[in-house]
Protein backbone atom coordinates (compact mmCIF):
# COMPACT_ATOMS: atom_id res chain seq x y z
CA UNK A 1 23.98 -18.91 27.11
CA UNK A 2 20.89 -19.91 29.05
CA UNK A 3 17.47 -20.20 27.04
CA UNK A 4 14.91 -17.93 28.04
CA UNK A 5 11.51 -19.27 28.09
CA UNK A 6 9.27 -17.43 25.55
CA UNK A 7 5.69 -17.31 26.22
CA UNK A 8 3.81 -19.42 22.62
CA UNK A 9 2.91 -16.55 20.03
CA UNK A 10 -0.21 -17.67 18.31
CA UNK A 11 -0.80 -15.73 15.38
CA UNK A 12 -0.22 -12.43 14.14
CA UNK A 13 -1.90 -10.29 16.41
CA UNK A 14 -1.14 -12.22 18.87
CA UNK A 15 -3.62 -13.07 21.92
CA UNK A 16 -0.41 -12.05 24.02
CA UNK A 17 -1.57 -8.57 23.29
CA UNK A 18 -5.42 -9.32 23.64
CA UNK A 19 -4.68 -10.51 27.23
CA UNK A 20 -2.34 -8.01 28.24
CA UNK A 21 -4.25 -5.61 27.12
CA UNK A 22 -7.18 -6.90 29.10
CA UNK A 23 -5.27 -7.18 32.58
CA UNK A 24 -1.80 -6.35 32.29
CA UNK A 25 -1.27 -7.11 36.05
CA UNK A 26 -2.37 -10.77 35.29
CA UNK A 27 -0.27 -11.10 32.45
CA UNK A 28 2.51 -11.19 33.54
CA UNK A 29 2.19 -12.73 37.18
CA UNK A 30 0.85 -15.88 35.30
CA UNK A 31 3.52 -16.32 33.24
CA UNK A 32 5.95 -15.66 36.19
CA UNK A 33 4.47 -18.37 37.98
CA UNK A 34 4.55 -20.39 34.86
CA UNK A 35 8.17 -19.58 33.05
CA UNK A 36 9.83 -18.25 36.08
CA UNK A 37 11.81 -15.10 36.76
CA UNK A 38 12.87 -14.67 33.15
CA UNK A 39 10.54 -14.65 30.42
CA UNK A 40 10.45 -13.52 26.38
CA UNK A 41 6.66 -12.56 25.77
CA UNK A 42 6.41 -10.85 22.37
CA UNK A 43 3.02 -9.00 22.61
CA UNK A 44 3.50 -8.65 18.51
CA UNK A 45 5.93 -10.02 15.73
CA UNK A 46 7.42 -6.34 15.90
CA UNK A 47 8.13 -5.91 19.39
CA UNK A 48 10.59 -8.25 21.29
CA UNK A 49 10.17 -8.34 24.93
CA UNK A 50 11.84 -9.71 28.12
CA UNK A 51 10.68 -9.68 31.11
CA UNK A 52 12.56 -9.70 34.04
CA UNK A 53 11.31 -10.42 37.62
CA UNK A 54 14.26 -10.94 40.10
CA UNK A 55 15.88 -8.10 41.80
CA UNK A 56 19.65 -8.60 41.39
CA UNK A 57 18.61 -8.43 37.15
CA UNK A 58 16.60 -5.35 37.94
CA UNK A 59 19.85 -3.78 39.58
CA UNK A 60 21.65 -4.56 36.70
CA UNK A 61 18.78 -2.83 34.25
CA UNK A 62 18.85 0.63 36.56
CA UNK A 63 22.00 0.79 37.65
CA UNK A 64 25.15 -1.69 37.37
CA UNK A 65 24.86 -1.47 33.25
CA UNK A 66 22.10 1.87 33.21
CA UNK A 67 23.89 3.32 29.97
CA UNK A 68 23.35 0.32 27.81
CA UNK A 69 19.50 1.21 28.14
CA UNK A 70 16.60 3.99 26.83
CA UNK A 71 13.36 4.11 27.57
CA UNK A 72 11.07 1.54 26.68
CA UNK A 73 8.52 1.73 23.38
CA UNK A 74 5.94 3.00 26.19
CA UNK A 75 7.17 6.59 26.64
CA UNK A 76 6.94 7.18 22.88
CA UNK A 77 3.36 7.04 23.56
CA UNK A 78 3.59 8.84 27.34
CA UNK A 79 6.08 11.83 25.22
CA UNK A 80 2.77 12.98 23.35
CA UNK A 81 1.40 14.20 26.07
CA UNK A 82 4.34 15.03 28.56
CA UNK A 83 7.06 16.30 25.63
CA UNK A 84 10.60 16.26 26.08
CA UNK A 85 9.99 16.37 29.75
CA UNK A 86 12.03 15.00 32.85
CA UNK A 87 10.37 11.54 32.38
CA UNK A 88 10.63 11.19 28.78
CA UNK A 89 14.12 13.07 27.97
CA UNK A 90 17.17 10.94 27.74
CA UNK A 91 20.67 11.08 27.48
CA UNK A 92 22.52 14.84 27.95
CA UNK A 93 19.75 17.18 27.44
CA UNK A 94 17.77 14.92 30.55
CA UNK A 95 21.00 15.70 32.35
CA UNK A 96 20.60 18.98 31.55
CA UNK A 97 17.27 19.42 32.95
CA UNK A 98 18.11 17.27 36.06
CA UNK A 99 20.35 19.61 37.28
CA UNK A 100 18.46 22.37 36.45
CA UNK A 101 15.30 21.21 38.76
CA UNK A 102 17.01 19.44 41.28
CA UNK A 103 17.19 22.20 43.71
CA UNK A 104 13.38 22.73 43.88
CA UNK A 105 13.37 19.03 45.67
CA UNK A 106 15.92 19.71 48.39
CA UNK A 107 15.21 19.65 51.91
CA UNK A 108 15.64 23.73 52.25
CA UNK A 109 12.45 23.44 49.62
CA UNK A 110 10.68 20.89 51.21
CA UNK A 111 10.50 22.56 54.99
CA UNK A 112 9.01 25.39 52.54
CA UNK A 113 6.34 23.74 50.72
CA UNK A 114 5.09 21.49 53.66
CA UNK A 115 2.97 24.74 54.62
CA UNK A 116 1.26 24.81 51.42
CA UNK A 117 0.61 21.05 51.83
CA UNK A 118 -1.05 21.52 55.13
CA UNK A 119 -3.11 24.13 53.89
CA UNK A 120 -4.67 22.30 50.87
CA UNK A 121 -5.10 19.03 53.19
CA UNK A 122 -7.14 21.63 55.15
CA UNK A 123 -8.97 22.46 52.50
CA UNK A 124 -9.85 18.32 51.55
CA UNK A 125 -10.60 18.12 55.38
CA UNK A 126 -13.35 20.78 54.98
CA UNK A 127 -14.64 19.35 52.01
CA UNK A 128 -14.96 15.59 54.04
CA UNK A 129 -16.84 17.19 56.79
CA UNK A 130 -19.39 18.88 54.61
CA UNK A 131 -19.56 15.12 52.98
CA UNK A 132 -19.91 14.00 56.82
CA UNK A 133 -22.64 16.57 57.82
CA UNK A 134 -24.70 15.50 54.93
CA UNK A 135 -23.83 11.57 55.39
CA UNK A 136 -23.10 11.50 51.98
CA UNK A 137 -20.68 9.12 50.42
CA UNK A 138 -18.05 9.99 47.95
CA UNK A 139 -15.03 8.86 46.15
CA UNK A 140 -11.92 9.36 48.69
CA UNK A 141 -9.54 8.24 44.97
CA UNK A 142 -11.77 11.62 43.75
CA UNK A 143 -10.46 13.70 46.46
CA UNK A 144 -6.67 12.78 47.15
CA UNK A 145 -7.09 13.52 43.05
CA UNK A 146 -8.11 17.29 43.81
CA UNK A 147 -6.03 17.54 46.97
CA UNK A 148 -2.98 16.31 45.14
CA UNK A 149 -3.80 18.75 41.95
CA UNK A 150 -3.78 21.65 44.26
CA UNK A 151 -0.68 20.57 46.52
CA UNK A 152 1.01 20.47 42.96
CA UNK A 153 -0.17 23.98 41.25
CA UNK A 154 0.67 25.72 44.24
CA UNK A 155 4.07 24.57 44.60
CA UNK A 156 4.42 25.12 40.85
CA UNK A 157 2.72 28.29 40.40
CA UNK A 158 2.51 29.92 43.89
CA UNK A 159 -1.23 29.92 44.07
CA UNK A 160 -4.51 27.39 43.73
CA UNK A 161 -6.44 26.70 40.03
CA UNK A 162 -9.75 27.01 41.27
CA UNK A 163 -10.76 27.94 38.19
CA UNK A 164 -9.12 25.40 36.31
CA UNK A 165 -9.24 22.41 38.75
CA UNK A 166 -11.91 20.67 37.12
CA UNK A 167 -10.33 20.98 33.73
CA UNK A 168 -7.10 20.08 34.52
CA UNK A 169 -8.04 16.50 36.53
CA UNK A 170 -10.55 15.76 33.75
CA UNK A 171 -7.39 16.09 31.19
CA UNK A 172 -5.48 14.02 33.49
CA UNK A 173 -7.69 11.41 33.55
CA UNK A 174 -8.42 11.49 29.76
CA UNK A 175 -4.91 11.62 28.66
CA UNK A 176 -3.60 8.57 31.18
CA UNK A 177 -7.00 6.67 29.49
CA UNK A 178 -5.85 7.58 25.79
CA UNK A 179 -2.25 7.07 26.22
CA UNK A 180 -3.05 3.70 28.32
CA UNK A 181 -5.11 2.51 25.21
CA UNK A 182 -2.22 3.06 23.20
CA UNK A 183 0.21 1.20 24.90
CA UNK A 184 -2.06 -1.58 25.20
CA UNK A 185 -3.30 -1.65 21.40
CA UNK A 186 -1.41 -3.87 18.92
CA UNK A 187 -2.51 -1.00 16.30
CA UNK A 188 -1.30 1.86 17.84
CA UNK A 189 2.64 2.14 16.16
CA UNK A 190 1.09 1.79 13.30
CA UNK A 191 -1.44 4.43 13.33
CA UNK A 192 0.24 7.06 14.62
CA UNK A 193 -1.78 10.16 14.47
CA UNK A 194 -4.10 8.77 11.96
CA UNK A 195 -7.51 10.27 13.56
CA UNK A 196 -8.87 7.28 15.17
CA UNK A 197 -11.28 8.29 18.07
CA UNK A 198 -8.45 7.12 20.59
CA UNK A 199 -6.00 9.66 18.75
CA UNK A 200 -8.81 12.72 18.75
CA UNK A 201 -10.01 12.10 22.27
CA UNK A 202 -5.94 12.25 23.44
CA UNK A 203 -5.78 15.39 20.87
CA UNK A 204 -9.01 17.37 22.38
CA UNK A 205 -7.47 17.04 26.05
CA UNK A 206 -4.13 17.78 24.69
CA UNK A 207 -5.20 21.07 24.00
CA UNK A 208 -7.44 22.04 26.85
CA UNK A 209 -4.21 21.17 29.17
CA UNK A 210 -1.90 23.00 26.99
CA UNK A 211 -4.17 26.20 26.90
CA UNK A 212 -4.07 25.99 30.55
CA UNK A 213 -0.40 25.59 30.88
CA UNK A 214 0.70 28.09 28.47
CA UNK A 215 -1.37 30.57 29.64
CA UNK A 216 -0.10 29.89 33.08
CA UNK A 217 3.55 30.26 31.87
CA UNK A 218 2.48 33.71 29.68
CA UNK A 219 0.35 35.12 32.83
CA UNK A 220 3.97 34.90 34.87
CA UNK A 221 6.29 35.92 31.96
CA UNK A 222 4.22 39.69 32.37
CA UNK A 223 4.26 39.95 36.26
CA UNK A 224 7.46 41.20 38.43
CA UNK A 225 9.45 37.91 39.18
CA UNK A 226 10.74 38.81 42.54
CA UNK A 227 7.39 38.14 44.05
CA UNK A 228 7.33 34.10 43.59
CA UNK A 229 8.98 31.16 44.59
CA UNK A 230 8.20 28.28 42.97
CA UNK A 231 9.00 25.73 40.76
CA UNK A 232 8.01 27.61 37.85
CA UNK A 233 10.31 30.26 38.65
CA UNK A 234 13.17 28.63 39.32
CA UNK A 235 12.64 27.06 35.59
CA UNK A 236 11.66 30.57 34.35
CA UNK A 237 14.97 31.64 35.36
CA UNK A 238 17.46 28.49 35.00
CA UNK A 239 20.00 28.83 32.10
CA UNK A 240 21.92 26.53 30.34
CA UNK A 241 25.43 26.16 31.68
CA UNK A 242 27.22 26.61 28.43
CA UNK A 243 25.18 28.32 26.10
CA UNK A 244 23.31 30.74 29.06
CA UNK A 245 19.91 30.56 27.17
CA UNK A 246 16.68 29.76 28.98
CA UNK A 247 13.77 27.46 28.56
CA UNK A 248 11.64 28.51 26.07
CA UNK A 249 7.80 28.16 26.16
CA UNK A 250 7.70 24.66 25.00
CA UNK A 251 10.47 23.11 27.11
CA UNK A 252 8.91 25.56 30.05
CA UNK A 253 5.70 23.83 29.00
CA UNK A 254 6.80 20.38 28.85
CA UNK A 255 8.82 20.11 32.52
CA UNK A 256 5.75 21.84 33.92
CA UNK A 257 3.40 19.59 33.31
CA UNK A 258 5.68 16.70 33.59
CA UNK A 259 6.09 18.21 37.06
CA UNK A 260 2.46 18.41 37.50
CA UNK A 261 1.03 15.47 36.46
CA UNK A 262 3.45 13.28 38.07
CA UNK A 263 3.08 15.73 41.18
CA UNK A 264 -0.85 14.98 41.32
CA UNK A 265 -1.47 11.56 39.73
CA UNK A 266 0.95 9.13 41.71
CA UNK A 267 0.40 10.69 45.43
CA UNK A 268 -3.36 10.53 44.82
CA UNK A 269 -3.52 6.95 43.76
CA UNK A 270 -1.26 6.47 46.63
CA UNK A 271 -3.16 8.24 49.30
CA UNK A 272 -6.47 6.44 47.89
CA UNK A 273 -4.87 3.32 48.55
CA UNK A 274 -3.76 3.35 51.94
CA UNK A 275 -6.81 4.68 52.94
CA UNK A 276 -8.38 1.26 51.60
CA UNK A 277 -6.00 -0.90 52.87
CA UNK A 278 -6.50 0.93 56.62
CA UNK A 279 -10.35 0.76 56.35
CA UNK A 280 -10.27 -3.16 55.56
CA UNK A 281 -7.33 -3.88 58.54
CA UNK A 282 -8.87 -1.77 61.28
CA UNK A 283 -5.72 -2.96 63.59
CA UNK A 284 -3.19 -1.36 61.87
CA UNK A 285 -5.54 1.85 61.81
CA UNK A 286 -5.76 2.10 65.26
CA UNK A 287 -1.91 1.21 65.60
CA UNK A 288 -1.22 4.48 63.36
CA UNK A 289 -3.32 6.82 64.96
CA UNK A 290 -2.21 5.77 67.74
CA UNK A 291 1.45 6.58 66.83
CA UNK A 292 0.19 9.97 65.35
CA UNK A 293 -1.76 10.67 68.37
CA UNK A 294 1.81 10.03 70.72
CA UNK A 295 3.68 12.23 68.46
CA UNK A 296 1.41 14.68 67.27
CA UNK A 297 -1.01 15.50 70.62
CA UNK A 298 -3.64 16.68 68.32
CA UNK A 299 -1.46 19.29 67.20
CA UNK A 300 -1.12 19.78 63.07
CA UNK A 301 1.95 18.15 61.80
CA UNK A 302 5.33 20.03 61.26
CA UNK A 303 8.36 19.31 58.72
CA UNK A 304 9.94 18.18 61.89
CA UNK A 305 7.72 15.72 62.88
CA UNK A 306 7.98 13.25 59.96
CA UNK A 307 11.25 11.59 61.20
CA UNK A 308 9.34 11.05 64.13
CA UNK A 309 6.22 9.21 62.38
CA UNK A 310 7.82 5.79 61.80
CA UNK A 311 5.15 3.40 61.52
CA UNK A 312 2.88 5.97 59.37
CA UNK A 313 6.09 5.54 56.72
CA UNK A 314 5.90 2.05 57.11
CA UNK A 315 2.07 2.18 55.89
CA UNK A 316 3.48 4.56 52.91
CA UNK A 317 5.92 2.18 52.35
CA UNK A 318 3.49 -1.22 52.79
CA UNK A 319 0.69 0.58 50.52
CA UNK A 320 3.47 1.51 48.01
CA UNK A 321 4.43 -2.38 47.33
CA UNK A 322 0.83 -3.63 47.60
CA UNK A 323 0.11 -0.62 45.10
CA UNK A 324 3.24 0.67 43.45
CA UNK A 325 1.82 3.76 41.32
CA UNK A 326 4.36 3.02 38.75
CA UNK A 327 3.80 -0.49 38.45
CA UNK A 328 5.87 -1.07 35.21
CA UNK A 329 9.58 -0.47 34.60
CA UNK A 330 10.59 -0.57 30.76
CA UNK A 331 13.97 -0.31 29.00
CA UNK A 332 15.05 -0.59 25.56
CA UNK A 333 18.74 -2.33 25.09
CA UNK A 334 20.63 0.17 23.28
CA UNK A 335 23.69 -2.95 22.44
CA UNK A 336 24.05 -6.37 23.04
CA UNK A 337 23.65 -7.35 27.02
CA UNK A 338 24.18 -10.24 29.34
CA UNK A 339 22.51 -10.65 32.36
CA UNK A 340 22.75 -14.10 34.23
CA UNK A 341 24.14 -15.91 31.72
CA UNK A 342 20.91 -14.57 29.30
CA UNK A 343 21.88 -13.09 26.21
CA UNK A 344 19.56 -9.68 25.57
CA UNK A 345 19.87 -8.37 21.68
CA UNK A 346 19.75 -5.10 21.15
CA UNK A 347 16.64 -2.91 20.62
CA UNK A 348 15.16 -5.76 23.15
CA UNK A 349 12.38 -4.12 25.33
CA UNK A 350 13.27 -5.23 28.75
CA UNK A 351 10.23 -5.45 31.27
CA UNK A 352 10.85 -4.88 35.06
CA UNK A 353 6.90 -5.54 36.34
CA UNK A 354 7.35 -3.78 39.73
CA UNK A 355 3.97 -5.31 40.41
CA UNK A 356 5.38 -8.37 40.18
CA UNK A 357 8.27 -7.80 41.83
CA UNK A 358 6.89 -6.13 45.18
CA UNK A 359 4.35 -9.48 45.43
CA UNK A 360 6.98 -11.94 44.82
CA UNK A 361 6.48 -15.06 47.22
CA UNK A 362 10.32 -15.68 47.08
CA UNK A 363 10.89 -11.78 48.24
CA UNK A 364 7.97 -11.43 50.89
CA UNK A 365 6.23 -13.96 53.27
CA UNK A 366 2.65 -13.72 53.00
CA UNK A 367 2.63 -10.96 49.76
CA UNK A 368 -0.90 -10.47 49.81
CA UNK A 369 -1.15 -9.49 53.22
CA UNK A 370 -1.21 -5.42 54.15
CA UNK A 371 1.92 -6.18 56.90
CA UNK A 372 3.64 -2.50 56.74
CA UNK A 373 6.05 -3.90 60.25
CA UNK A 374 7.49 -5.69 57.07
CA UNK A 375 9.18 -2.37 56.92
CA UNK A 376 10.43 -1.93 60.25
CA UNK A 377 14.43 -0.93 59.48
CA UNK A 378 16.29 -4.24 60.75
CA UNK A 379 13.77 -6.17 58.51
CA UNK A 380 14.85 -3.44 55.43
CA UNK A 381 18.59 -4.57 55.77
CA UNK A 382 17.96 -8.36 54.92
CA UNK A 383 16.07 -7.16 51.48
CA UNK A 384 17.64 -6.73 48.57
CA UNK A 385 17.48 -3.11 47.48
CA UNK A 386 15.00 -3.82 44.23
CA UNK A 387 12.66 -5.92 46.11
CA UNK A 388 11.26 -2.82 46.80
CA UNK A 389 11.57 0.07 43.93
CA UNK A 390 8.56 2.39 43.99
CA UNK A 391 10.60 5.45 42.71
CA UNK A 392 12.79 3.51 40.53
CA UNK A 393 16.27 3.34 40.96
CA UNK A 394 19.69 4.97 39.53
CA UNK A 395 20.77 7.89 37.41
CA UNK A 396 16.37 8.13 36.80
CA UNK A 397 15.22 7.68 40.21
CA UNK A 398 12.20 9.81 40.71
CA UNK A 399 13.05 13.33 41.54
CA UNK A 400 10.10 14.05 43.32
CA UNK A 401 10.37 10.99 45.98
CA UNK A 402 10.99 12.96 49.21
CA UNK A 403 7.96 15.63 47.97
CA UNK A 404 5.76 12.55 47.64
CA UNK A 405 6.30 11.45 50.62
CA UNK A 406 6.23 14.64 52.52
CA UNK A 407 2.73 14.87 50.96
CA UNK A 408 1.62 11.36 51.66
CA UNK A 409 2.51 11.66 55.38
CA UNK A 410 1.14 14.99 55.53
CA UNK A 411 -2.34 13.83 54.37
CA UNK A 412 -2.45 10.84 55.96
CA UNK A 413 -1.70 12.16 59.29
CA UNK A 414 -4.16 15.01 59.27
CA UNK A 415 -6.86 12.87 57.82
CA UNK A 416 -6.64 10.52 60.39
CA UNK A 417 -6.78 12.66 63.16
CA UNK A 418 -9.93 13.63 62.22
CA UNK A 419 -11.53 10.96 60.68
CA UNK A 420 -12.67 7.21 60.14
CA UNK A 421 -13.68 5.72 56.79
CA UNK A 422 -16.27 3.23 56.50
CA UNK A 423 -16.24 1.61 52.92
CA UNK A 424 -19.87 2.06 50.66
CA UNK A 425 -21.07 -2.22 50.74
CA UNK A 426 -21.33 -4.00 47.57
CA UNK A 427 -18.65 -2.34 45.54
CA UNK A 428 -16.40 -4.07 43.56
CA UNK A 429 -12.55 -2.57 44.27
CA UNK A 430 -10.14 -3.52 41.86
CA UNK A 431 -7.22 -2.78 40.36
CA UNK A 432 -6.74 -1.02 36.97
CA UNK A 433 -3.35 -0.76 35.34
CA UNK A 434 -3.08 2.38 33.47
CA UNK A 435 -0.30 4.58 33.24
CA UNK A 436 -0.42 4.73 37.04
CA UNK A 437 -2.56 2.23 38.96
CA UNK A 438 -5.57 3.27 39.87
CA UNK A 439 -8.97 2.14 41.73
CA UNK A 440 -10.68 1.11 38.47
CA UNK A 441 -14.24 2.10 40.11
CA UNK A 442 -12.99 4.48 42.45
CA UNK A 443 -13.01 3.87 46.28
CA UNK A 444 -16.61 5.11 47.72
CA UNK A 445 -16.31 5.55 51.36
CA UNK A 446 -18.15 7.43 54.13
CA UNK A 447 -16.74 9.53 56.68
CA UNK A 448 -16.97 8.04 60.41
C-alpha cells in the first residue's frame, strides 16, 4: 500500500484544529500544495481524517464504491438543526423520503414554480429601485437572502412569510453560525448539549424556527387540501409504500425545513456571488446582458427561455466553482477501502474539499480567474466529471439542482436587465466558510 502523507499533530488539541478552525479554506489548500492530492490531517487524536483532492478518488467516494460510506462526523452536528431530513437521513428510510419528494423537482413542477420565482424577483427588483431612488447602498448577499427565503416559502407553502421573514433569515443565519462553531471546535463531541453559550444560542433559534414551522404545518393540517400545490402538500399527503402511513409532524417538520433552508441559503450565496464576480469583470457583464438582451428583447424571462441563455449558465456555472456553496464533501468509511493503492480504515472521515477541487491548477488553467467560456460544452467534455461537483454527485446528488438553477437564472437575468452594480470602496470581501460559503462582511453595492 502507498503511504499517505499525514499532516505533524502537535499536541493534544492539536493546532490542526486551531487553524482549521480559523480558515478552513486555507487549511487545506496549503497542505494540498504541500502533501499533494492525498493527505491524513487529524484535526484531534479522536478523529481520523483523509483528505482527498483528485477527481477520479472523489468518483470513487460518491459513486463507484457510494455504499461503503455515511455521512461524515459534520452532519451529526448539521442533524440538530435539520433532523432526520433529506440531507442528514441515510440508508433506507433516506430512500424512502427520496422517492417520496422527488416529484416536486421534476420539470412538470419546475415550468410551475418559475412564475412564483419571477414574481418574488419582482418584488427584490422593487426593493433595489427604492435603494436606487434614495442612492443608498445595501447588502446585495442581504437581499438574494430575502429573495431566496421567499422563492422557497412560496413553493413550500403556497404563499409569502411576510410576517415571519425576518425571523426566519435571522434563524438561518444563527443556526449555520452555531452549528459552524461546532464543527470547527475541538470541544464540541464532547460537550454535547452541555449549555455552553454556543449550545443555548443554537437552542434559542432552534425554537423560534420550529414555532414557525410547526405552526405552518398545523395552520395547513385545518384548511381544505384541494386548494394547494406545493411542496408541503405533496409531503402532507405522501404515504409510505408498504406500511401506507404518513409523515407525522416531526418528519413533516424536518424535510420542510431541510427543504427550506437548503432552498434559501445556497441560491442566495450563489446569486451574491456572481453578482461580485460581474461587478469586478465588467466584460463579461456586458457579454451577458448582451446575450440576455438577444434572447430576451426586454421581455421577462419564460421557463422556455433558459435553454436558450447559454452563456448566463456558464456564469452560474463559473461562479459555482469560484464559490461552490457547499464547499466541503465528507464521508465516513463504513469498512475497510482502497482507493489508489491507499488503504482507508474504517470509521475514517474522508474529506472531498470541493473548494479545493474546483481551484485545482492541475484541473483548470488560470483557477483564480472568473473565465465562465471555461464552460462552453466542447471544453465540458475534456473534464473529468468531479472537477466540477457543486451538487455533489451519485445516489445523494442534490435534489434541488435544476430548482436552483431555474432560480439563479431567473434572478440573474431580470436583475440585469434592469440594473448595474457599483461595489461600496474600501470594503474588505472575503470569504467565510461556514456551513455554506458566504461573503463574511456581506457584499455592499449600489445600484447603477
Amino acid at each position: 500500500m502507498k503511504p499517505i502523507p499525514q499532516v505533524p499533530v502537535e499536541n493534544l488539541i492539536t493546532r490542526n484544529m486551531l487553524v482549521f478552525a480559523r480558515n478552513p479554506l486555507a487549511f487545506f489548500e496549503k497542505n494540498r500544495q504541500k502533501y499533494g492530492d492525498v493527505y491524513e490531517s487529524n484535526l484531534s487524536p479522536f478523529l481520523r481524517m483523509f483528505v482527498f483532492c483528485k477527481p477520479e478518488y472523489v468518483k470513487h467516494l460518491l459513486i463507484d464504491n457510494a455504499k461503503n460510506y455515511t455521512k461524515s462526523f459534520a452532519y451529526g452536528f448539521l442533524k440538530r438543526a435539520l433532523g432526520n431530513g433529506l440531507v442528514t437521513s441515510e440508508g433506507d428510510f433516506w430512500l424512502r423520503q427520496r422517492r417520496i419528494a422527488q416529484p416536486a423537482f421534476h420539470r412538470e413542477r419546475l415550468t410551475a414554480l418559475a412564475q412564483i420565482m419571477t414574481d418574488s424577483i419582482e418584488e427584490s427588483l422593487l426593493r433595489m429601485e427604492t435603494y436606487k431612488a434614495q442612492g443608498k447602498a445595501f447588502d446585495i448577499a442581504d437581499e438574494m437572502m430575502r429573495l431566496t427565503s421567499d422563492i422557497a416559502a412560496k413553493a413550500l407553502f403556497s404563499s409569502d412569510i411576510s410576517g415571519f421573514k425576518d425571523k426566519v433569515i435571522d434563524c438561518i443565519n444563527n443556526l449555520n453560525l452555531s452549528i459552524s462553531n461546532m464543527i470547527k471546535s475541538p470541544f464540541s463531541r464532547f460537550v454535547g448539549w452541555f449549555p455552553t453559550p454556543n449550545n443555548l444560542f443554537f437552542r434559542k433559534n432552534q425554537r423560534a424556527f420550529d414555532k414557525i414551522i410547526y405552526y405552518l404545518i398545523e395552520n395547513r393540517r385545518k384548511t381544505q387540501t384541494d386548494r394547494y400545490n406545493d411542496l408541503l402538500q405533496l409531503l402532507l399527503e405522501a404515504k409510505d409504500e408498504e406500511t401506507g402511513e404518513s409523515m407525522d409532524n416531526l418528519q413533516l417538520r424536518d424535510e420542510v425545513i431541510t427543504l427550506f433552508a437548503a432552498g434559501s441559503e445556497t441560491s442566495s450565496n450563489a446569486l451574491a456571488w456572481a453578482i461580485f464576480l460581474l461587478a469586478t469583470n465588467p466584460e463579461k457583464k456586458e457579454k451577458l446582458k448582451k446575450e440576455i438582451q438577444g434572447v430576451l428583447q426586454c421581455n421577462s424571462p419564460q421557463f422556455t427561455d433558459i435553454q436558450k441563455l447559454t452563456y448566463t449558465n456558464q456564469v452560474i456555472q463559473e461562479t459555482l466553482r469560484l464559490y461552490p456553496p457547499a464547499w466541503i464533501v465528507g464521508r465516513q468509511a463504513k469498512e475497510d477501502d482502497e482507493i489508489d493503492g491507499y488503504f482507508i480504515p474504517k470509521r475514517t472521515q474522508t474529506i472531498m474539499p470541493t473548494w479545493v477541487i474546483h481551484r485545482h491548477p492541475d484541473l483548470w488553467e488560470n483557477p483564480q480567474s472568473f473565465y465562465p467560456e471555461r464552460f462552453e460544452s466542447e471544453l465540458v467534455k475534456t473534464r473529468h466529471k468531479f472537477a466540477h461537483f457543486p451538487f455533489g454527485g451519485g445516489p445523494r446528488f442534490c435534489i434541488g439542482n435544476n430548482f436552483a438553477m431555474l432560480e439563479m437564472t431567473l434572478a440573474l437575468t431580470m436583475i440585469l436587465q434592469k440594473f448595474d452594480f457599483e461595489l461600496v470602496d474600501k470594503q474588505v470581501i472575503t470569504e467565510e466558510a461556514m456551513i455554506t460559503l458566504k461573503p463574511k462582511h456581506g457584499i455592499w453595492v449600489q445600484v447603477k
